[in-house]
PDB file of N, CA and C in Angstrom:
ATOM      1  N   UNK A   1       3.702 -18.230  12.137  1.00  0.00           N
ATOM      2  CA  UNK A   1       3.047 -17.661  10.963  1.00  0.00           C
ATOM      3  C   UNK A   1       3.347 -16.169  10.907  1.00  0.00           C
ATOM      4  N   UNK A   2       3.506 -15.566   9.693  1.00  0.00           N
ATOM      5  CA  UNK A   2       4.114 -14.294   9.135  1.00  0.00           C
ATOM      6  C   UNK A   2       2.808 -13.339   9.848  1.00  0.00           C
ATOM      7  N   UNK A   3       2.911 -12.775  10.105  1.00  0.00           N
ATOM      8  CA  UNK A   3       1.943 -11.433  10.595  1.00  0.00           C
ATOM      9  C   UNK A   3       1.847 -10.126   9.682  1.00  0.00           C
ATOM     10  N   UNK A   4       1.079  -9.711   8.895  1.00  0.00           N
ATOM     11  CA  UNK A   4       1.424  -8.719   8.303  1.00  0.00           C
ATOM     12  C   UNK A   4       0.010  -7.525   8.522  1.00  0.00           C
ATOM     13  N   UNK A   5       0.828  -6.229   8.906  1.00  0.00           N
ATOM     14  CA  UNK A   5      -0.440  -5.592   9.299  1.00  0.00           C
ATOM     15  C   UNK A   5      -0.254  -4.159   8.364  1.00  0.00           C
ATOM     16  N   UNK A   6      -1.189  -3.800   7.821  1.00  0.00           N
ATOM     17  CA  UNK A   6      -1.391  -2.044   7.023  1.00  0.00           C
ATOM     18  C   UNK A   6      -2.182  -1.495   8.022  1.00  0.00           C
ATOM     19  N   UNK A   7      -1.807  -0.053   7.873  1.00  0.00           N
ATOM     20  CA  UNK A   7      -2.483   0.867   8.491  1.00  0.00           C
ATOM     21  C   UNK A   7      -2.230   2.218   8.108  1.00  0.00           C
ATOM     22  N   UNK A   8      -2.895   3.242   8.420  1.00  0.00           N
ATOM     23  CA  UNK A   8      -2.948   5.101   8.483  1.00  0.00           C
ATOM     24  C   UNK A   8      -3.827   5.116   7.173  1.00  0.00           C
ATOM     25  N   UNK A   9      -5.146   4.302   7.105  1.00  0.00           N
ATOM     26  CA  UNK A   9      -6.159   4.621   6.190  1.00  0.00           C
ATOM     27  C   UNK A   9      -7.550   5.318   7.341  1.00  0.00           C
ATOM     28  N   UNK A  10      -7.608   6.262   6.587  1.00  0.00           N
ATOM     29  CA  UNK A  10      -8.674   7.574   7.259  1.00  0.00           C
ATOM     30  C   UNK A  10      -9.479   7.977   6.359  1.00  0.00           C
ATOM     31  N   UNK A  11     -10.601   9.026   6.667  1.00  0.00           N
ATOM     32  CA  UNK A  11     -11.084   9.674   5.792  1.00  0.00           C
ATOM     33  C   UNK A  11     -10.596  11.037   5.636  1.00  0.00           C
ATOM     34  N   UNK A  12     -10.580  10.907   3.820  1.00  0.00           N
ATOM     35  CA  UNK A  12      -9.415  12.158   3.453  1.00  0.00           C
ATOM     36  C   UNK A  12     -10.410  13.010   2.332  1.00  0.00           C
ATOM     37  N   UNK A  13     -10.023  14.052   2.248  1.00  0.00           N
ATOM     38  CA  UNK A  13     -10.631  15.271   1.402  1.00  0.00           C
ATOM     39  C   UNK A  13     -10.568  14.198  -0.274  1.00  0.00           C
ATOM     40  N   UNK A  14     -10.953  14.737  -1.317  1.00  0.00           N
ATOM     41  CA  UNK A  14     -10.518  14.925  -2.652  1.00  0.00           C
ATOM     42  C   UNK A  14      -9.563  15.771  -2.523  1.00  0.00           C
ATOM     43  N   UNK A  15      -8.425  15.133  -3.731  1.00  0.00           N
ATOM     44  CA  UNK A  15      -7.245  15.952  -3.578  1.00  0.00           C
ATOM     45  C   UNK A  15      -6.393  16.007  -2.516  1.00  0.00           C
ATOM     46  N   UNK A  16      -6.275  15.303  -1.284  1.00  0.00           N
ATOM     47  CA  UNK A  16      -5.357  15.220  -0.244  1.00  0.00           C
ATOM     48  C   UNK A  16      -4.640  13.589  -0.502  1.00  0.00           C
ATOM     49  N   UNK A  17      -3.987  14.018   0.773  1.00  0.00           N
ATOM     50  CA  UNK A  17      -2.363  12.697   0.309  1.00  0.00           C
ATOM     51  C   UNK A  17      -3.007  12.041   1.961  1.00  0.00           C
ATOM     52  N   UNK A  18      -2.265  10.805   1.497  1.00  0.00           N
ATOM     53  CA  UNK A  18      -2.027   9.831   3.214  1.00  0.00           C
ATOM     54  C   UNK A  18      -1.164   8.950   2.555  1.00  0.00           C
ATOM     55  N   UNK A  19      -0.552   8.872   3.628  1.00  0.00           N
ATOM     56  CA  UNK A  19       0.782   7.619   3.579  1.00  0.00           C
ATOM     57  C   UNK A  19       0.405   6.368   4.642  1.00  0.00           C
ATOM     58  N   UNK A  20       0.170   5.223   4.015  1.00  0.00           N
ATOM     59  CA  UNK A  20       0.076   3.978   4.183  1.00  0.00           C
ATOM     60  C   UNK A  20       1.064   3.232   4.996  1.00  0.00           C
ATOM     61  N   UNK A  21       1.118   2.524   6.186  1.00  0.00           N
ATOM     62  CA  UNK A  21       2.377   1.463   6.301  1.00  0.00           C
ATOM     63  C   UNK A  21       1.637  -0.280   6.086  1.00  0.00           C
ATOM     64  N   UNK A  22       2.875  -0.837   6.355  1.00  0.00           N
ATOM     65  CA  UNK A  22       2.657  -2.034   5.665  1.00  0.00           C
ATOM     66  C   UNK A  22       3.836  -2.862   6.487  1.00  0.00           C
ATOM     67  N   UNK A  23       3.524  -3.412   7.970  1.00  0.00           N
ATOM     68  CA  UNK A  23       4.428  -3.862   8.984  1.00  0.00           C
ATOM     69  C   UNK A  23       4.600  -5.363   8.903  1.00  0.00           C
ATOM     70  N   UNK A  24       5.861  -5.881   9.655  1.00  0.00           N
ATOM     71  CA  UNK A  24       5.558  -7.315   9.485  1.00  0.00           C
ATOM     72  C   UNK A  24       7.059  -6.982  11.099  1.00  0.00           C
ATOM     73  N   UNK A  25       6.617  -8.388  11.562  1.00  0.00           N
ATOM     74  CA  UNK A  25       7.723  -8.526  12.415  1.00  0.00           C
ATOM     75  C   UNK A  25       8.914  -9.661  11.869  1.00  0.00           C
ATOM     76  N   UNK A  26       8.702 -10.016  10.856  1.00  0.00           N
ATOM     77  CA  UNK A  26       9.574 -10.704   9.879  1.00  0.00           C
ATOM     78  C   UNK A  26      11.392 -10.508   9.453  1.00  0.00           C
ATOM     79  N   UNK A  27      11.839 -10.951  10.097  1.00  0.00           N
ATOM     80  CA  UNK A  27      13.370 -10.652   9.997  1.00  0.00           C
ATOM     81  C   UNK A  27      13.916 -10.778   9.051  1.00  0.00           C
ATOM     82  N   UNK A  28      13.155 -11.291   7.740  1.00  0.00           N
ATOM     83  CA  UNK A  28      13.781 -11.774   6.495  1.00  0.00           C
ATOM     84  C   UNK A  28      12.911 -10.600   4.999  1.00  0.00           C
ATOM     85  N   UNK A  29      12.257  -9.578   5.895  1.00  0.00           N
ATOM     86  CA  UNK A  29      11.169  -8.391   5.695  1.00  0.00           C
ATOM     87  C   UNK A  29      11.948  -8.257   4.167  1.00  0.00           C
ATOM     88  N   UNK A  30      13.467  -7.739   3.782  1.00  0.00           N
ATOM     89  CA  UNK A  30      14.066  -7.224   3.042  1.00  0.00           C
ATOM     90  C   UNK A  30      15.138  -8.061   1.940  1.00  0.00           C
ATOM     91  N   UNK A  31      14.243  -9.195   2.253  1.00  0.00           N
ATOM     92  CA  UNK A  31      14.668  -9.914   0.972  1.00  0.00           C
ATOM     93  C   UNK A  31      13.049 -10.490  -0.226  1.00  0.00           C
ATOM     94  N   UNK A  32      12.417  -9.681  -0.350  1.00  0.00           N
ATOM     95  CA  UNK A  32      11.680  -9.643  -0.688  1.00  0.00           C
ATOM     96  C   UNK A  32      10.747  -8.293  -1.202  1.00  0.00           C
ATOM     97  N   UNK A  33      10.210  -8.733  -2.191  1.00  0.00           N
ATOM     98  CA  UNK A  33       9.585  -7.421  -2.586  1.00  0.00           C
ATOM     99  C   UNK A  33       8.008  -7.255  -1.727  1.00  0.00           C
ATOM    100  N   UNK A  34       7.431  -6.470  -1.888  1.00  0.00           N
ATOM    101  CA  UNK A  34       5.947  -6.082  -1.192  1.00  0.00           C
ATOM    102  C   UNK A  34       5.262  -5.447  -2.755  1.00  0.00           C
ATOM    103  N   UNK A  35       4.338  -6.120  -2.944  1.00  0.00           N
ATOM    104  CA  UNK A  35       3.299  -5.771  -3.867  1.00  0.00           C
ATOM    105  C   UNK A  35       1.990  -4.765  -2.823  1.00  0.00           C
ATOM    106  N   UNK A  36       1.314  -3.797  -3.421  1.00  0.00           N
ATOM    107  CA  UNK A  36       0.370  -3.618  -2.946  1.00  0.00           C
ATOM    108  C   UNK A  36      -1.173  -3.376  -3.845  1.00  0.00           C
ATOM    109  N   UNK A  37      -1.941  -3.671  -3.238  1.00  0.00           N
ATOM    110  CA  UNK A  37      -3.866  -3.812  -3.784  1.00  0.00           C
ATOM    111  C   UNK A  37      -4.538  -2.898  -3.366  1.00  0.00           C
ATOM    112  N   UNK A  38      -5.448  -2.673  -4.084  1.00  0.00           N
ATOM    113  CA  UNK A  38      -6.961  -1.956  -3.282  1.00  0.00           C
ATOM    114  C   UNK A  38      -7.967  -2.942  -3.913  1.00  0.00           C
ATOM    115  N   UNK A  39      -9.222  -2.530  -2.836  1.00  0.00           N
ATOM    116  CA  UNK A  39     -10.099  -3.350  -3.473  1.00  0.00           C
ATOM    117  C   UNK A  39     -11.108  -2.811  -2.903  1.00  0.00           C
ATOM    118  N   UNK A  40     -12.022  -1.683  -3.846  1.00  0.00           N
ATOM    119  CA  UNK A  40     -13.018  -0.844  -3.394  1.00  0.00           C
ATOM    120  C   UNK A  40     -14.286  -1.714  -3.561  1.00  0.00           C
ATOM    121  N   UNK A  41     -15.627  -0.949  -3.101  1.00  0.00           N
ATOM    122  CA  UNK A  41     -16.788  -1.720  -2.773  1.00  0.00           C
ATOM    123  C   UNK A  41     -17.201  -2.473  -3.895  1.00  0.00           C
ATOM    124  N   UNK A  42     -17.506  -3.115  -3.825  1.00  0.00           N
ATOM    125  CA  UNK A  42     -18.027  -3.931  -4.820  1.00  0.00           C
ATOM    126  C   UNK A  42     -17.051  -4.775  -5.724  1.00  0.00           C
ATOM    127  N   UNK A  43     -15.924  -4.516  -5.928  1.00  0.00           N
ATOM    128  CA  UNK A  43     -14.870  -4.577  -6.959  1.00  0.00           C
ATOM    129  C   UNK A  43     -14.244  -5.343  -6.218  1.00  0.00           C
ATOM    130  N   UNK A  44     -13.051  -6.352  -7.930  1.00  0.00           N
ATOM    131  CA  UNK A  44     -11.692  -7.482  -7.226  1.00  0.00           C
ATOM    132  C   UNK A  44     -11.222  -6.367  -6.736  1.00  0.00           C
ATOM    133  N   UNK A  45     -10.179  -7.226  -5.878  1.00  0.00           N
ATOM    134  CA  UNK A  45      -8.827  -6.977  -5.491  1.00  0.00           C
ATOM    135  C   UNK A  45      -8.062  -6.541  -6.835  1.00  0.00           C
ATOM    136  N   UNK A  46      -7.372  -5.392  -6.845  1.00  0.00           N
ATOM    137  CA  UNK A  46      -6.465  -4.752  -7.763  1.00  0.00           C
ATOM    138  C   UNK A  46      -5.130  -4.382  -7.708  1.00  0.00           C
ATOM    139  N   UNK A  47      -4.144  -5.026  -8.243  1.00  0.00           N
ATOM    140  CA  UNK A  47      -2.903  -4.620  -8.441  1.00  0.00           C
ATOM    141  C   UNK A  47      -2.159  -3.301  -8.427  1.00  0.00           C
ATOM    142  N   UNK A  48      -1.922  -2.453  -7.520  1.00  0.00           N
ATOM    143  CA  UNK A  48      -1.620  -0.734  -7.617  1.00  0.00           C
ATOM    144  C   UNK A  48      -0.081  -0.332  -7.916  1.00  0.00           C
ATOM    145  N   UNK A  49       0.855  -1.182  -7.105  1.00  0.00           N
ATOM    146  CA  UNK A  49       2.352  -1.008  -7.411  1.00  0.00           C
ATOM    147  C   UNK A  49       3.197  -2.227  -6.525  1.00  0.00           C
ATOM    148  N   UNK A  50       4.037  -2.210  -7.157  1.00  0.00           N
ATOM    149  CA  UNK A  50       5.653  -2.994  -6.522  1.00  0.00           C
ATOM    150  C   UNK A  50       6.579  -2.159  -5.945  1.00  0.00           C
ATOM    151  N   UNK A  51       7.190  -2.649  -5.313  1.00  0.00           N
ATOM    152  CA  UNK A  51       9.006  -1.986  -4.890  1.00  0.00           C
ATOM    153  C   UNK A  51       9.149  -3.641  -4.817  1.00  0.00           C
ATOM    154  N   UNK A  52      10.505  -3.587  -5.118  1.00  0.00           N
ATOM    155  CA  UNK A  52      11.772  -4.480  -4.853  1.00  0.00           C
ATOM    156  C   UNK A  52      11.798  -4.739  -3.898  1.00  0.00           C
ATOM    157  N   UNK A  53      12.754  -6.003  -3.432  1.00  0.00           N
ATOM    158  CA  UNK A  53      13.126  -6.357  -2.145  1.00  0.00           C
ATOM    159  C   UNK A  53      14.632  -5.221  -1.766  1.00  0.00           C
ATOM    160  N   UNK A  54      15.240  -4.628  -2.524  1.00  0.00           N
ATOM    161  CA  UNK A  54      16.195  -3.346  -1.838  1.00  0.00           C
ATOM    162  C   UNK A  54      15.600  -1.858  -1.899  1.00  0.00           C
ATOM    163  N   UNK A  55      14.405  -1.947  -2.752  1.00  0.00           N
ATOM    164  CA  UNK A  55      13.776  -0.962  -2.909  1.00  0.00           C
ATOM    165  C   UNK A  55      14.787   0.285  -3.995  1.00  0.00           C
ATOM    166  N   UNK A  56      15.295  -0.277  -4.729  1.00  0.00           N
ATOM    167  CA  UNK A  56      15.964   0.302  -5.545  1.00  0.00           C
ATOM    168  C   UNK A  56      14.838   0.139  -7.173  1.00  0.00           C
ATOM    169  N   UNK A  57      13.852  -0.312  -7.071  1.00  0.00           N
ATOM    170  CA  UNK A  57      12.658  -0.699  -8.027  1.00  0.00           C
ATOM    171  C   UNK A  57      11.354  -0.843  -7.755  1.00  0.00           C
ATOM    172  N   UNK A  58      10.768   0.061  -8.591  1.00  0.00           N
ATOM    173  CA  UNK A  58       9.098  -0.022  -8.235  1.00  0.00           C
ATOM    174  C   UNK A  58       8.755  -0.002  -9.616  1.00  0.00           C
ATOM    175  N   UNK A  59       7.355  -0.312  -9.499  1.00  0.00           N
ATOM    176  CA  UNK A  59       6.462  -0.312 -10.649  1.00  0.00           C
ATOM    177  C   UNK A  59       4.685   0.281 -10.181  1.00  0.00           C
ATOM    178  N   UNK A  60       4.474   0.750 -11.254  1.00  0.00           N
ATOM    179  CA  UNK A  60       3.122   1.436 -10.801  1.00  0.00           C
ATOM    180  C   UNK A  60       1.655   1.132 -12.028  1.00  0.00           C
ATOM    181  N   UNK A  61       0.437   0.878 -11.274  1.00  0.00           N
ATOM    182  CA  UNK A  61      -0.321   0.668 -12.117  1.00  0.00           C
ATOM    183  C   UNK A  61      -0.554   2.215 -12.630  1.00  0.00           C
ATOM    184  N   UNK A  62      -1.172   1.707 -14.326  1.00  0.00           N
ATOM    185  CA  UNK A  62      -1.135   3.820 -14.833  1.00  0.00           C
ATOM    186  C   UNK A  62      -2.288   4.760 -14.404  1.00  0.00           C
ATOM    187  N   UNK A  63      -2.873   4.202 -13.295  1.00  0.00           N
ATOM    188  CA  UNK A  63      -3.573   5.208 -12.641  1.00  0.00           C
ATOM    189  C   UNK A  63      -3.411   5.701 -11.646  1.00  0.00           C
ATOM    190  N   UNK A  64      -1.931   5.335 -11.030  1.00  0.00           N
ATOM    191  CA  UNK A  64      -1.587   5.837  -9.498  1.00  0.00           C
ATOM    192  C   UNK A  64      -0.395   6.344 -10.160  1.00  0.00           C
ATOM    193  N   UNK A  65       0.433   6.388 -11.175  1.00  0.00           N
ATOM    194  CA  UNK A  65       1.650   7.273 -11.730  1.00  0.00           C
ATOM    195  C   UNK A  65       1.473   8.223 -11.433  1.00  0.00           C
ATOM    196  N   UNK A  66       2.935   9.090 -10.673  1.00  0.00           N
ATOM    197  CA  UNK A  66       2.458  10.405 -10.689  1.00  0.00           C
ATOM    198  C   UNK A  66       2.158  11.136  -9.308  1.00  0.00           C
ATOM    199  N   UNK A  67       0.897  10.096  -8.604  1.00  0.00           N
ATOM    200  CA  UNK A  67       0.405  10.724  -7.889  1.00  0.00           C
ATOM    201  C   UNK A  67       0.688   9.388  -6.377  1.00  0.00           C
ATOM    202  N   UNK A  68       1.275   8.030  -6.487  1.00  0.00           N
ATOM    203  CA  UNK A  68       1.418   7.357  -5.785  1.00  0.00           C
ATOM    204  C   UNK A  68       3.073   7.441  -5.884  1.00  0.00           C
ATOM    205  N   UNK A  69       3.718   7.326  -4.120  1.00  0.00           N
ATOM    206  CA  UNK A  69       4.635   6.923  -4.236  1.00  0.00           C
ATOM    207  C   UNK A  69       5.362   5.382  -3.582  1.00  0.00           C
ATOM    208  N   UNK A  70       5.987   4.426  -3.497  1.00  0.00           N
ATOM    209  CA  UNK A  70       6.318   3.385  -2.567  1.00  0.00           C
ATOM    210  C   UNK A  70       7.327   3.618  -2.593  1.00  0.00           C
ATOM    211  N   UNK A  71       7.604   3.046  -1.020  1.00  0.00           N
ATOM    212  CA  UNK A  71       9.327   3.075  -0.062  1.00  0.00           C
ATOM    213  C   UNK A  71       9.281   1.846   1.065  1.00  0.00           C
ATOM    214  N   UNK A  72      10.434   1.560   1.110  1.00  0.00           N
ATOM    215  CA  UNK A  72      10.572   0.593   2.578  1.00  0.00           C
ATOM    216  C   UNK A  72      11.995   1.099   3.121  1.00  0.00           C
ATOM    217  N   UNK A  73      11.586   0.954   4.424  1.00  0.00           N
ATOM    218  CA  UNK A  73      12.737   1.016   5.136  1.00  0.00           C
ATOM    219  C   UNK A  73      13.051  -0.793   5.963  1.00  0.00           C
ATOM    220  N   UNK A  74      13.837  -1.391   5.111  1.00  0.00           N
ATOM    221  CA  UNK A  74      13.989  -2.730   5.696  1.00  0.00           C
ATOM    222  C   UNK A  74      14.252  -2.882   7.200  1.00  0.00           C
ATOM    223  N   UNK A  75      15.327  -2.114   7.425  1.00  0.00           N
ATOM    224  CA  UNK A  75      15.836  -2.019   9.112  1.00  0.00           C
ATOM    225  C   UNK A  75      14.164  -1.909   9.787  1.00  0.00           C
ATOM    226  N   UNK A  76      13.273  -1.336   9.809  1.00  0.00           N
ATOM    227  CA  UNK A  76      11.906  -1.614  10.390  1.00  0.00           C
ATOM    228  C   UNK A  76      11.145  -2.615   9.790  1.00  0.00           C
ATOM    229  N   UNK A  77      11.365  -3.209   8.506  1.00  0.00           N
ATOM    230  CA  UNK A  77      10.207  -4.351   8.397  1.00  0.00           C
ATOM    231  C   UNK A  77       8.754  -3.671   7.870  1.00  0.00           C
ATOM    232  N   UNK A  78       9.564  -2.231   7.094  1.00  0.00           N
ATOM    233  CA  UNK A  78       8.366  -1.561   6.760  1.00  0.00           C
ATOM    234  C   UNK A  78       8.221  -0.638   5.468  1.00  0.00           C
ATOM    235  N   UNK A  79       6.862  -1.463   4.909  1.00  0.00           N
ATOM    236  CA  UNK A  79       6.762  -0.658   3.645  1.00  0.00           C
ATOM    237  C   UNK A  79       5.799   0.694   3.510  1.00  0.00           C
ATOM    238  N   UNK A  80       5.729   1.541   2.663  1.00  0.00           N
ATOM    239  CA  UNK A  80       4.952   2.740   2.491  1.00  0.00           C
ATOM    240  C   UNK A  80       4.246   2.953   1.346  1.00  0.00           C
ATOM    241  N   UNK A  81       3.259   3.509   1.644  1.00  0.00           N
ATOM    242  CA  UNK A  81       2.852   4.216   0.197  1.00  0.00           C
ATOM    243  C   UNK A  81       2.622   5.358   0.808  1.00  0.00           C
ATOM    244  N   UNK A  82       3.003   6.452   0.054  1.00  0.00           N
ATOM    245  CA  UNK A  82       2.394   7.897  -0.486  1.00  0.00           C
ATOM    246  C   UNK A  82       1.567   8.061  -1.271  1.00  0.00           C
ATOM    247  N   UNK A  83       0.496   8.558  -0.914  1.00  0.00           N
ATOM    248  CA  UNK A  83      -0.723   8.976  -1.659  1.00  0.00           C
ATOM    249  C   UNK A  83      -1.398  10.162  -2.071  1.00  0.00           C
ATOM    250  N   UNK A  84      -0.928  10.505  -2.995  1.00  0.00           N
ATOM    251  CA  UNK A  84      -1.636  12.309  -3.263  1.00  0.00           C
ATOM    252  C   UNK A  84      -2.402  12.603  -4.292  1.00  0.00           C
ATOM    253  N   UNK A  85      -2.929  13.720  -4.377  1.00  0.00           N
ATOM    254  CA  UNK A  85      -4.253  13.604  -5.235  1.00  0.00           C
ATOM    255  C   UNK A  85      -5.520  13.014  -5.369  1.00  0.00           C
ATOM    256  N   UNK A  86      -5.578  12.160  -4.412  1.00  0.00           N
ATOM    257  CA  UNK A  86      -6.881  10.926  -3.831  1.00  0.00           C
ATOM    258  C   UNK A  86      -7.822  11.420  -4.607  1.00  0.00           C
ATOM    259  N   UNK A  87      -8.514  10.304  -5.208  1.00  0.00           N
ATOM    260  CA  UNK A  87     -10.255  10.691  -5.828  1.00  0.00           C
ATOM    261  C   UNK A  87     -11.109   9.656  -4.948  1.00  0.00           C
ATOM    262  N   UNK A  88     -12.298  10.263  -5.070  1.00  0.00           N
ATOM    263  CA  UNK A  88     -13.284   9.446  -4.701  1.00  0.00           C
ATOM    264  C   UNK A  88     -13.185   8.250  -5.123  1.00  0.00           C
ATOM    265  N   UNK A  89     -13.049   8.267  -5.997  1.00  0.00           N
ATOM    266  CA  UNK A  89     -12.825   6.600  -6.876  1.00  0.00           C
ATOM    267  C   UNK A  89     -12.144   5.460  -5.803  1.00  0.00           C
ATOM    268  N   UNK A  90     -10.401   6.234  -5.245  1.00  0.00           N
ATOM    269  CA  UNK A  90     -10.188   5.421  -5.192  1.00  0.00           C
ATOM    270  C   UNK A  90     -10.167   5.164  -2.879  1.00  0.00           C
ATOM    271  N   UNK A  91     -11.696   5.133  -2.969  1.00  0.00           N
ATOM    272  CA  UNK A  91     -12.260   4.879  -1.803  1.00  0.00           C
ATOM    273  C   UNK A  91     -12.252   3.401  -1.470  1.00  0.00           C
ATOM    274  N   UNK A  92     -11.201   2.688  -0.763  1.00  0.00           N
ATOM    275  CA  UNK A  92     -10.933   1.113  -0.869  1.00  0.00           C
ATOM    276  C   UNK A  92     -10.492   0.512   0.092  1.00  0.00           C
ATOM    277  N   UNK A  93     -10.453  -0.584   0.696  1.00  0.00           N
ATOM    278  CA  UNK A  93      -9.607  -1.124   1.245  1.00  0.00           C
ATOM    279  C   UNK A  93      -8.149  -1.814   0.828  1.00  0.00           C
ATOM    280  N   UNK A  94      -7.219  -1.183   1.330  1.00  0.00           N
ATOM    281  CA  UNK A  94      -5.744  -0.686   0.490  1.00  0.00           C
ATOM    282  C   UNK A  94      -5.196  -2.352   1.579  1.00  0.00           C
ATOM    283  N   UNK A  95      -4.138  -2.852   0.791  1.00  0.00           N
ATOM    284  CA  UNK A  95      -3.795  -3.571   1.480  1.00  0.00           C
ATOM    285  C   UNK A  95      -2.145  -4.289   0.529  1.00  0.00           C
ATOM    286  N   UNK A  96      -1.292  -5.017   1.257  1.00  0.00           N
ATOM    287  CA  UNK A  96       0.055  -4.846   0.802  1.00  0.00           C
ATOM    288  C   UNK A  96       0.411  -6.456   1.079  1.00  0.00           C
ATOM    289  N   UNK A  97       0.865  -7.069   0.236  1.00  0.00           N
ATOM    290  CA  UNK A  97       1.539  -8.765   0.057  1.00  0.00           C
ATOM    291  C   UNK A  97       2.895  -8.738   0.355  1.00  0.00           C
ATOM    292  N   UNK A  98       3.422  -9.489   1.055  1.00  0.00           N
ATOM    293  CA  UNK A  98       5.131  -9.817   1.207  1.00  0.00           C
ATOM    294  C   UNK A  98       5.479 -11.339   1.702  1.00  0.00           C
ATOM    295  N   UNK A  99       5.518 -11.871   0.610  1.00  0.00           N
ATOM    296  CA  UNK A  99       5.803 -13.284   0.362  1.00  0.00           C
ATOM    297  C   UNK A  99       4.493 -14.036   0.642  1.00  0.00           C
ATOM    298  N   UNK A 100       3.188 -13.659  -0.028  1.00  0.00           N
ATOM    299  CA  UNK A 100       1.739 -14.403  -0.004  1.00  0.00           C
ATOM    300  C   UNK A 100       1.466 -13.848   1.206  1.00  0.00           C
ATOM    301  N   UNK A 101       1.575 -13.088   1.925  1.00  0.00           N
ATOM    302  CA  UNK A 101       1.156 -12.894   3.288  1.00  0.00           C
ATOM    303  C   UNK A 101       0.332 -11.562   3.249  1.00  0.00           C
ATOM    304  N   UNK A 102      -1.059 -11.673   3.714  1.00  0.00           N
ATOM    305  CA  UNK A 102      -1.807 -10.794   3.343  1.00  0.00           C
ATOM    306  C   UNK A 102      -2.137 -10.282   5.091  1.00  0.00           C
ATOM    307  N   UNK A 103      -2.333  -8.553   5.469  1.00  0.00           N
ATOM    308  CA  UNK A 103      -3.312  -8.404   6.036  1.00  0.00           C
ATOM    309  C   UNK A 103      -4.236  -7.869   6.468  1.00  0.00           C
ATOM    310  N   UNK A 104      -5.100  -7.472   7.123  1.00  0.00           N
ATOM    311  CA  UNK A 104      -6.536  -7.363   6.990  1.00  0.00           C
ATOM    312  C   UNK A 104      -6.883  -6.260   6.140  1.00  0.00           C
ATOM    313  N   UNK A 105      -6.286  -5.258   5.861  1.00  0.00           N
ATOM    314  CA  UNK A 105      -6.325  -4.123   5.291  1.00  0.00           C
ATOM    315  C   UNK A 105      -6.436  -3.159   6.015  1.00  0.00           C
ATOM    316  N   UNK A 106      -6.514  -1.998   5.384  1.00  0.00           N
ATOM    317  CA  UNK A 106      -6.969  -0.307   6.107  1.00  0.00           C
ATOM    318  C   UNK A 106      -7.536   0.398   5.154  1.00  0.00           C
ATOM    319  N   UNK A 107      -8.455   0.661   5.853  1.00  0.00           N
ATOM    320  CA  UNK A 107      -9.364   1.144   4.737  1.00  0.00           C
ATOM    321  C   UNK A 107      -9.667   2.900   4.551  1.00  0.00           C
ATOM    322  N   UNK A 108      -9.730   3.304   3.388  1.00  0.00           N
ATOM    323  CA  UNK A 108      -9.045   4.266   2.985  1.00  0.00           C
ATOM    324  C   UNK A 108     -10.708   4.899   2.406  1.00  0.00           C
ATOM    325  N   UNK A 109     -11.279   6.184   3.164  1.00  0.00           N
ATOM    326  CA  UNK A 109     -12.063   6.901   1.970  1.00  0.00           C
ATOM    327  C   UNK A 109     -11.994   8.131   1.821  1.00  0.00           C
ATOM    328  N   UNK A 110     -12.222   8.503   0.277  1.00  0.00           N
ATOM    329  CA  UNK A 110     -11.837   9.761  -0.162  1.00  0.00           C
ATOM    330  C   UNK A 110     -13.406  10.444  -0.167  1.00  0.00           C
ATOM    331  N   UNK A 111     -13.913  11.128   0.730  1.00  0.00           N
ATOM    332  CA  UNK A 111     -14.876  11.691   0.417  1.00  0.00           C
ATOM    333  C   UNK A 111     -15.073  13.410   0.617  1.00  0.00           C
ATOM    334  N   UNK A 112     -15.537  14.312   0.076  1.00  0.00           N
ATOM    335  CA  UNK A 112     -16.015  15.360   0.741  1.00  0.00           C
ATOM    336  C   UNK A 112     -17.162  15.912   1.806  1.00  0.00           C
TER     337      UNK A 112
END
């Protein structure tokens, strides 16, 4: 069974950045794209952005434009997000899909 683990969610200022990974020991990591979610208290699970399986394509929901970035480096089996500008809002448990394979999350809050 696929293993997929996120992590480098901390507590961060308003207005500060953190970069996310999104690991798998999966040898087939880069034929596939990685979607990623948040899903703050109370609230679904939410759709935030795509990259491609070459990572030559992403897509972004229109509230992380701008201020979210995604990358993978396939040779590691590993995806990223960049995160800057953080609001309170988006205080969540962040978490990343690669081929239905979900896992546990890392949880991310923006507080002062």
């Amino acid at each position: 069974q696929v293993q997929l683990v996120e992590s480098g969610g901390v507590l961060v200022h308003p207005g500060g950045s953190l970069r996310l990974s999104c690991s798998t020991s999966a040898s087939t990591f880069g034929y596939y794209g990685v979607f990623w979610y948040r899903q703050a208290p109370g609230r679904e699970r939410e759709w935030v952005a795509t990259i491609s399986a070459a990572g030559n394509w992403t897509n972004y929901d229109n509230s992380v434009k701008g201020r979210f970035t995604i990358s993978r480096e396939n040779i590691k089996s590993t995806g990223y997000r960049q995160m800057n500008d953080l609001k309170p809002e988006e205080t969540a448990v962040h978490y990343c899909d690669w081929l239905r394979c979900w896992g546990e999350g890392t949880e991310v809050t923006v507080s002062s």
